[in-house]
Structure formats: C-alpha cells, structure tokens
N, C-alpha and C. Protein backbone atom coordinates (compact mmCIF):
# COMPACT_ATOMS: atom_id res chain seq x y z
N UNK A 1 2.33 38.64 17.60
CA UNK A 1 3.17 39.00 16.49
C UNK A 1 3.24 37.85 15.48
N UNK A 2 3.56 36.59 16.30
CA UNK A 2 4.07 35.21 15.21
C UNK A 2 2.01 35.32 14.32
N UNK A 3 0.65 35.18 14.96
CA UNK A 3 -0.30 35.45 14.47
C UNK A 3 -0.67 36.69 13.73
N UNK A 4 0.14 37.38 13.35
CA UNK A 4 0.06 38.77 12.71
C UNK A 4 0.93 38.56 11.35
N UNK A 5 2.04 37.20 11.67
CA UNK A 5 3.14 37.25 10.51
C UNK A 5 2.05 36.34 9.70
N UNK A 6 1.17 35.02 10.27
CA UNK A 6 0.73 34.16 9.89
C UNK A 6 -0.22 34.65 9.20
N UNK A 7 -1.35 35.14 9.53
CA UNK A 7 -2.14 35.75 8.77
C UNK A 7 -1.71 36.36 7.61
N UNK A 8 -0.63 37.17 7.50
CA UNK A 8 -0.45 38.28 6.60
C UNK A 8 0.23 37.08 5.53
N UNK A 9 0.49 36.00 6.08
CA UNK A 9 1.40 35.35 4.82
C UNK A 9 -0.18 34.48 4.37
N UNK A 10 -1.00 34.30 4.85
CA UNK A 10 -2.54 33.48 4.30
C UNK A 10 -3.00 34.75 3.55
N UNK A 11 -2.85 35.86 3.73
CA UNK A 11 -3.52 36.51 2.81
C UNK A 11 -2.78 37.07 1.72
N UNK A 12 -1.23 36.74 1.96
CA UNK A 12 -0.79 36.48 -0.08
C UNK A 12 -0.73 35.76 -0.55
N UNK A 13 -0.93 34.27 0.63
CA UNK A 13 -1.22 33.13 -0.19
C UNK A 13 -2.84 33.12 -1.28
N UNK A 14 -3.53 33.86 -0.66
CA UNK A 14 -4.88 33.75 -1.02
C UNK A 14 -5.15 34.71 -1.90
N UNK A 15 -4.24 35.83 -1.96
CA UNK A 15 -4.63 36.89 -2.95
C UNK A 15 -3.76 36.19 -4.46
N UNK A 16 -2.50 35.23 -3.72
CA UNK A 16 -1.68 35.00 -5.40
C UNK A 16 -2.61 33.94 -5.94
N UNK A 17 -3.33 33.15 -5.28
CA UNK A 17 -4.20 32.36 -5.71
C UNK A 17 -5.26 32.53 -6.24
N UNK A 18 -5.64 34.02 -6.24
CA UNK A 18 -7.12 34.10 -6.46
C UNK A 18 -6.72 35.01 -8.11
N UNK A 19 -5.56 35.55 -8.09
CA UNK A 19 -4.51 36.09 -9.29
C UNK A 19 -4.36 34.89 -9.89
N UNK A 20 -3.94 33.62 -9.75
CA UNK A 20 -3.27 33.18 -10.67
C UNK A 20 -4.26 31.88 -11.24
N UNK A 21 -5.15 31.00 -10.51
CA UNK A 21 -6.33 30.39 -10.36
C UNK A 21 -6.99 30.53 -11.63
N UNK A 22 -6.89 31.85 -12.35
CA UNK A 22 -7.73 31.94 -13.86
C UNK A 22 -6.78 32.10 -14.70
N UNK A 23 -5.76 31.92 -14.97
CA UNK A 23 -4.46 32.35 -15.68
C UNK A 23 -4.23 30.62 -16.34
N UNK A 24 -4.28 30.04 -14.93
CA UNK A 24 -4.03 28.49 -14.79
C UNK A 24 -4.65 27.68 -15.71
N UNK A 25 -6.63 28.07 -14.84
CA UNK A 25 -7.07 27.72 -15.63
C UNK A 25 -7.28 27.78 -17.27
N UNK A 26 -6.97 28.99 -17.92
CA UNK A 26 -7.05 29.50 -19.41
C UNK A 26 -6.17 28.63 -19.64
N UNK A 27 -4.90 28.50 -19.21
CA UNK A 27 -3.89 27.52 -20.03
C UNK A 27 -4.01 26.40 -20.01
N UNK A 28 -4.99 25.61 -18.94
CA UNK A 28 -5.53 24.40 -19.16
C UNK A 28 -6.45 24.28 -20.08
N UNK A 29 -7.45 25.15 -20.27
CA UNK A 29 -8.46 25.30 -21.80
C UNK A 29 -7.77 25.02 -22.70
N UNK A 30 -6.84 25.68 -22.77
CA UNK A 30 -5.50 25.50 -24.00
C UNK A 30 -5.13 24.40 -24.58
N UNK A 31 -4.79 23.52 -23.16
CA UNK A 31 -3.88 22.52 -23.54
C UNK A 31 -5.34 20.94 -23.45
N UNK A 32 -5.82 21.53 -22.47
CA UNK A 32 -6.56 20.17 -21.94
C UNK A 32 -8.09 20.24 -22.02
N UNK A 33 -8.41 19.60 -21.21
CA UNK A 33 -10.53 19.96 -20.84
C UNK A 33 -10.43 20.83 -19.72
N UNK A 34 -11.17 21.28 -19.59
CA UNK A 34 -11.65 22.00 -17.91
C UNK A 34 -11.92 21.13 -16.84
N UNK A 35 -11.94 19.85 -16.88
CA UNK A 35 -11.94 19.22 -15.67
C UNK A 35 -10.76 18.90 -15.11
N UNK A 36 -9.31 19.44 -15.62
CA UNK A 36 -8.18 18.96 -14.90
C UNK A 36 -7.61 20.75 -14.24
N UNK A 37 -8.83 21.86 -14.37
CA UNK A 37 -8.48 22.28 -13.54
C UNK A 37 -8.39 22.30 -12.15
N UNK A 38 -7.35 22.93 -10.95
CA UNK A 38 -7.76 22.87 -9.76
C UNK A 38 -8.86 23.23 -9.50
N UNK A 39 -9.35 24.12 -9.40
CA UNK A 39 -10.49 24.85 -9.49
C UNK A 39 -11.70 23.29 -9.00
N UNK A 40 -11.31 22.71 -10.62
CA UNK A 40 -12.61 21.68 -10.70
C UNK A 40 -12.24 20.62 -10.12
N UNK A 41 -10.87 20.60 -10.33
CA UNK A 41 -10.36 19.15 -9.49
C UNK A 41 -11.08 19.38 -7.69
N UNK A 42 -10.90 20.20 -7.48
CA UNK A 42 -11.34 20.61 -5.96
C UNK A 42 -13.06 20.69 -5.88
N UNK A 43 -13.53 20.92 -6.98
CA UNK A 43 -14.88 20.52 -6.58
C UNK A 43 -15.20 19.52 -6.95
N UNK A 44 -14.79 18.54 -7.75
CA UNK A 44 -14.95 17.08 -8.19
C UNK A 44 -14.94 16.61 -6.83
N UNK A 45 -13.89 16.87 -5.99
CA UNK A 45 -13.33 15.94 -5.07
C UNK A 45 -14.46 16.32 -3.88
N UNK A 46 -14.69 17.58 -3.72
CA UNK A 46 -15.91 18.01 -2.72
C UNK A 46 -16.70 17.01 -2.78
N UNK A 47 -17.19 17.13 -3.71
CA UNK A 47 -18.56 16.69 -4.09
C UNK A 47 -18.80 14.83 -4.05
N UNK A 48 -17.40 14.61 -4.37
CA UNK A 48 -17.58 12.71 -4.28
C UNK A 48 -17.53 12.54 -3.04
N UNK A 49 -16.82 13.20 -2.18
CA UNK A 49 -16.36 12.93 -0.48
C UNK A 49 -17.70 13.45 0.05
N UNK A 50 -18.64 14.20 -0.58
CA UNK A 50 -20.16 14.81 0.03
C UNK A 50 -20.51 13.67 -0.21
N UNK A 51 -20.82 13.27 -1.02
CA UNK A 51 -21.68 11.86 -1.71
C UNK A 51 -21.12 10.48 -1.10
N UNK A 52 -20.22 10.32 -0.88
CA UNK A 52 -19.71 9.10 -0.18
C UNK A 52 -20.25 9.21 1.43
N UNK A 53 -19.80 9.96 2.12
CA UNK A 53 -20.42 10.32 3.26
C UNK A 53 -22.15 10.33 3.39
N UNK A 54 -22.93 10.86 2.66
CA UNK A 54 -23.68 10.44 2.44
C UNK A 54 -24.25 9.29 2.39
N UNK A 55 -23.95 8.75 1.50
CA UNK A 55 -23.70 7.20 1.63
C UNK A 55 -23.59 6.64 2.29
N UNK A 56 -22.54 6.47 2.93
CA UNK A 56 -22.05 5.92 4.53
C UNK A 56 -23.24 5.73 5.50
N UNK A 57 -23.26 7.62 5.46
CA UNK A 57 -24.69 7.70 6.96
C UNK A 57 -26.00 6.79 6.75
N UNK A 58 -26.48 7.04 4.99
CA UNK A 58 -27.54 5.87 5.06
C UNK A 58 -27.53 4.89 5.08
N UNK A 59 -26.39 4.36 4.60
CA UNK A 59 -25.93 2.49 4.56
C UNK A 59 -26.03 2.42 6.29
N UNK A 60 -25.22 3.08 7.07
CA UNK A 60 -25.65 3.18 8.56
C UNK A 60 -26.81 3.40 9.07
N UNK A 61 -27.59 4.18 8.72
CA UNK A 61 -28.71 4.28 8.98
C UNK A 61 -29.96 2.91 8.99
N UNK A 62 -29.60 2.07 7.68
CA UNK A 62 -30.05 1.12 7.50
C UNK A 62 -30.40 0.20 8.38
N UNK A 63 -28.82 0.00 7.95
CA UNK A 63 -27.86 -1.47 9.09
C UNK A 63 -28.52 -1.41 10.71
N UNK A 64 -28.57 -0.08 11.02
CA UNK A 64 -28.95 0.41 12.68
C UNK A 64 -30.47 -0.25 12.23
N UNK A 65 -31.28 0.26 11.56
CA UNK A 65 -32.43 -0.11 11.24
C UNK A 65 -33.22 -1.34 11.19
N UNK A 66 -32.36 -2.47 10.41
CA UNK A 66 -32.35 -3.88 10.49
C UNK A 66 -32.06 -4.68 11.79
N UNK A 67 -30.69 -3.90 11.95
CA UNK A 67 -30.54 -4.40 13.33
C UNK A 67 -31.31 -4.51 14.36
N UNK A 68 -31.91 -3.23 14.73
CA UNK A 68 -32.88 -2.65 15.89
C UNK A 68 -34.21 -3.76 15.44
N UNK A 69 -34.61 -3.52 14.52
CA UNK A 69 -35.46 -4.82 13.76
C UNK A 69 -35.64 -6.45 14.28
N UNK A 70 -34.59 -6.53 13.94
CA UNK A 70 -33.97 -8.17 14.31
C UNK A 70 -33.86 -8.37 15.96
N UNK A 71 -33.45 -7.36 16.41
CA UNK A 71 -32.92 -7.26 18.56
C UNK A 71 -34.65 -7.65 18.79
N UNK A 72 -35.40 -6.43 17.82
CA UNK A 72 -37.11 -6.62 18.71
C UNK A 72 -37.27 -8.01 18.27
N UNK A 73 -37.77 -8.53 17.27
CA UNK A 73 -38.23 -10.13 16.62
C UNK A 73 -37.31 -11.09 17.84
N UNK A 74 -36.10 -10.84 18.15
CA UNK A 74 -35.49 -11.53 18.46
C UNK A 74 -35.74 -11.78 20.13
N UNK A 75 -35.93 -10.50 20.84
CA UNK A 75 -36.98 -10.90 21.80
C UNK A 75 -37.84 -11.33 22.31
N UNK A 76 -39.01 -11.00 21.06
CA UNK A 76 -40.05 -11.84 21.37
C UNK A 76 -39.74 -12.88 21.36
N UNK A 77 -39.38 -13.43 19.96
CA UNK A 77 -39.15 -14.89 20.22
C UNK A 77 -38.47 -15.56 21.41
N UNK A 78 -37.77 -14.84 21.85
CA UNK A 78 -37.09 -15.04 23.54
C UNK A 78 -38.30 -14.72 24.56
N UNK A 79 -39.37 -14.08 24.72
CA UNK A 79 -40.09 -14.25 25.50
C UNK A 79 -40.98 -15.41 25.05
N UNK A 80 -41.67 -15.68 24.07
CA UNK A 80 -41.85 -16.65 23.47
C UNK A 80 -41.72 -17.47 24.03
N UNK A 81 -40.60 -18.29 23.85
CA UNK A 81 -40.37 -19.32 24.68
C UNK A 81 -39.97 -19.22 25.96
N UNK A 82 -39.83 -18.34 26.47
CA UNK A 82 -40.11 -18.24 27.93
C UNK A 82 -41.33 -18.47 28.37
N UNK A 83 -42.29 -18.15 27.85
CA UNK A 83 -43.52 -18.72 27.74
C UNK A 83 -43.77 -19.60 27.77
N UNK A 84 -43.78 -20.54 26.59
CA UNK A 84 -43.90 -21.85 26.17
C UNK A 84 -42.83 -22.87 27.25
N UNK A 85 -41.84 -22.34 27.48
CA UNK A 85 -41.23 -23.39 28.46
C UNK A 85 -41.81 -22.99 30.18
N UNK A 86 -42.51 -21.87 30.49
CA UNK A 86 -43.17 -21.89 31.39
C UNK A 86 -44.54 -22.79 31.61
N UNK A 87 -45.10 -22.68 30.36
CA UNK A 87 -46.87 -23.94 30.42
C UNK A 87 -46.47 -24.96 30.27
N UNK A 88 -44.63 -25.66 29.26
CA UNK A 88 -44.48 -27.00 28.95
C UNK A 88 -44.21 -27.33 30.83
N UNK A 89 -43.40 -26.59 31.64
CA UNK A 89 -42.98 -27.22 33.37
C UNK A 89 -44.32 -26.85 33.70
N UNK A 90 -45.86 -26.27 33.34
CA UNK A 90 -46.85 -26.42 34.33
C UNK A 90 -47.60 -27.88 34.05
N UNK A 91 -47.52 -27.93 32.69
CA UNK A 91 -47.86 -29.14 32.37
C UNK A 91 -47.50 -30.15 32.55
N UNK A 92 -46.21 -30.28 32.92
CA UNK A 92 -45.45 -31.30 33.29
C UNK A 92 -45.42 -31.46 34.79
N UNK A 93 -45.99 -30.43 35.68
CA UNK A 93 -45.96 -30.54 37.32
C UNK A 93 -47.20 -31.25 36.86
N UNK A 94 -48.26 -30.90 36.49
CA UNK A 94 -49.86 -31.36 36.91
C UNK A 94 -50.07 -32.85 36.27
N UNK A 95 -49.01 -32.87 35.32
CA UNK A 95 -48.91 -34.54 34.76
C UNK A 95 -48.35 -35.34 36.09
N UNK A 96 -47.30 -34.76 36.57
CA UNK A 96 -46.77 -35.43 38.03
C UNK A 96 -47.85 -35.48 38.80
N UNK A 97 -48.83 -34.65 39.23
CA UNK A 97 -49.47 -34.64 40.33
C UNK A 97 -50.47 -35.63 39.96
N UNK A 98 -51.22 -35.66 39.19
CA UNK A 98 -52.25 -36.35 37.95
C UNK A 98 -51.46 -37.95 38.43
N UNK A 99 -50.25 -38.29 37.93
CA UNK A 99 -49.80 -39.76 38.48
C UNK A 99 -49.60 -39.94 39.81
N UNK A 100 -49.62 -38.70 40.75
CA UNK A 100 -49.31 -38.90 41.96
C UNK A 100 -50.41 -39.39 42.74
N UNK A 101 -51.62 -38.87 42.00
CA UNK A 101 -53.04 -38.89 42.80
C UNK A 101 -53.23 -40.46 42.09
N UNK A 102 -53.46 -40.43 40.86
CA UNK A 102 -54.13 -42.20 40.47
C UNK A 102 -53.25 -43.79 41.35
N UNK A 103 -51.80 -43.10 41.45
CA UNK A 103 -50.80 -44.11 42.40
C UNK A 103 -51.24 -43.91 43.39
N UNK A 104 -51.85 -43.59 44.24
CA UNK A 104 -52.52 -43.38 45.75
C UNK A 104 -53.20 -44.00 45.82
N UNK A 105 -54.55 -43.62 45.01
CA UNK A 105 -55.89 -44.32 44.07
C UNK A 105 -55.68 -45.93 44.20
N UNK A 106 -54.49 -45.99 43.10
CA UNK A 106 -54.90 -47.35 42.94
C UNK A 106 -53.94 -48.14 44.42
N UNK A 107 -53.00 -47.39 44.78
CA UNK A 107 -52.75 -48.70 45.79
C UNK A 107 -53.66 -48.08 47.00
N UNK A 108 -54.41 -47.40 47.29
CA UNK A 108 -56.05 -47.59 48.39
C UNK A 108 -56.66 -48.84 47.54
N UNK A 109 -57.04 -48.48 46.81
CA UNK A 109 -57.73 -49.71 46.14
C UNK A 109 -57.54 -50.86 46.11
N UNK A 110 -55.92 -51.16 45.91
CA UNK A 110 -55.49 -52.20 46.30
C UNK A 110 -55.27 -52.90 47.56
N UNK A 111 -55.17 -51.97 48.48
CA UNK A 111 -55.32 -52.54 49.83
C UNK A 111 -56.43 -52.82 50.11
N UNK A 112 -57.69 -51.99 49.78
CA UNK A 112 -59.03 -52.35 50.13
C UNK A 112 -59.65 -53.72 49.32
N UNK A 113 -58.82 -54.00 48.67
CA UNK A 113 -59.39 -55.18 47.48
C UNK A 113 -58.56 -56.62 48.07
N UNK A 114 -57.35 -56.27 48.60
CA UNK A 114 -56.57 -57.76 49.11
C UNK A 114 -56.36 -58.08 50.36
N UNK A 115 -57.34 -56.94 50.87
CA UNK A 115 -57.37 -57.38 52.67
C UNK A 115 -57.80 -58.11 53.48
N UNK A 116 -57.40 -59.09 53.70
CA UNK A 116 -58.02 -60.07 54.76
C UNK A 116 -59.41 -59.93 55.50
C-alpha cells in the first residue's frame, strides 16, 4: 500500500514537471538566456560530472601505467644488482683463494730455500 501511495505521488511529481518544465522555461527566455534553465542547468551539470569522471579514469589510468612502468625498470635494476653483487662475492672468493694458494707457494718456497 505505503509503495502504491509512493509511486502514485512520483507520478504527479513527474507529470507536474513535465507540465510546468516548458512554462518555466519560456519565462526564462523572457527574462534571461536559456542556459539558466533547469532543463539545461541539469544537463550542463550531466555532462561536466561525465567529463570529469572521465578524466579521473584516464589520469588513473595513466598514473597505474607509469607506475606499473617504474615497479618493472625498478626490478630489473634490483635483479641487476643482484647480479652484479653475486660476480663482485665470486670475484672476491677467487681473489681469496688466488692469495691463499701464492701464501702456501711462497712459504714452501721459503722453507725449501732456508733449510739447513
């Protein structure tokens, strides 16, 4: 019933509106421009809130874009040097081993050179 009262009062809201909507507007011709009708005021406003939104999604769209951009570059360069600090510690073991072997080297040598 209360959805039977509701309806019936949206559809004299909508019938006095759709009656009075050009009445309005003529007397705004009258007095003013046609853009301060409701009418237009309501599609002005559509249409900037379409366009802003719009907006929005591609400025977002972007931003996601750059971003996602920057995360990949930014990995590599993180594997990158995961890399590079993996060959700088191989290079640096075989430099150890490299002094480990010539210090052997030379003190054999040295024993074989000052031995009684």
């Amino acid at each position: 019933m209360a959805d039977n009262y509701l309806e019936s009062q949206r559809e004299i809201i909508n019938s006095m509106q759709s009656a009075l909507v050009p009445q309005i507007e003529a007397a705004n011709r009258a007095l003013t421009s046609n853009w301060t009708s409701p009418r237009h005021v309501t599609e002005h406003y559509a249409r900037l809130v379409s366009a802003f939104t719009d907006n929005t999604i591609a400025v977002t769209k972007l931003v996601n874009n750059a971003m996602f951009a920057n995360l990949e570059a930014f990995k590599t360069s993180v594997q990158t040097a995961r890399d590079n600090v993996k060959e700088i510690s191989r290079i640096g073991v075989n430099s150890a081993k490299t002094f480990e072997q010539i210090s052997r080297d030379t003190t054999a040598n040295a024993r074989t050179t000052f031995s009684p």
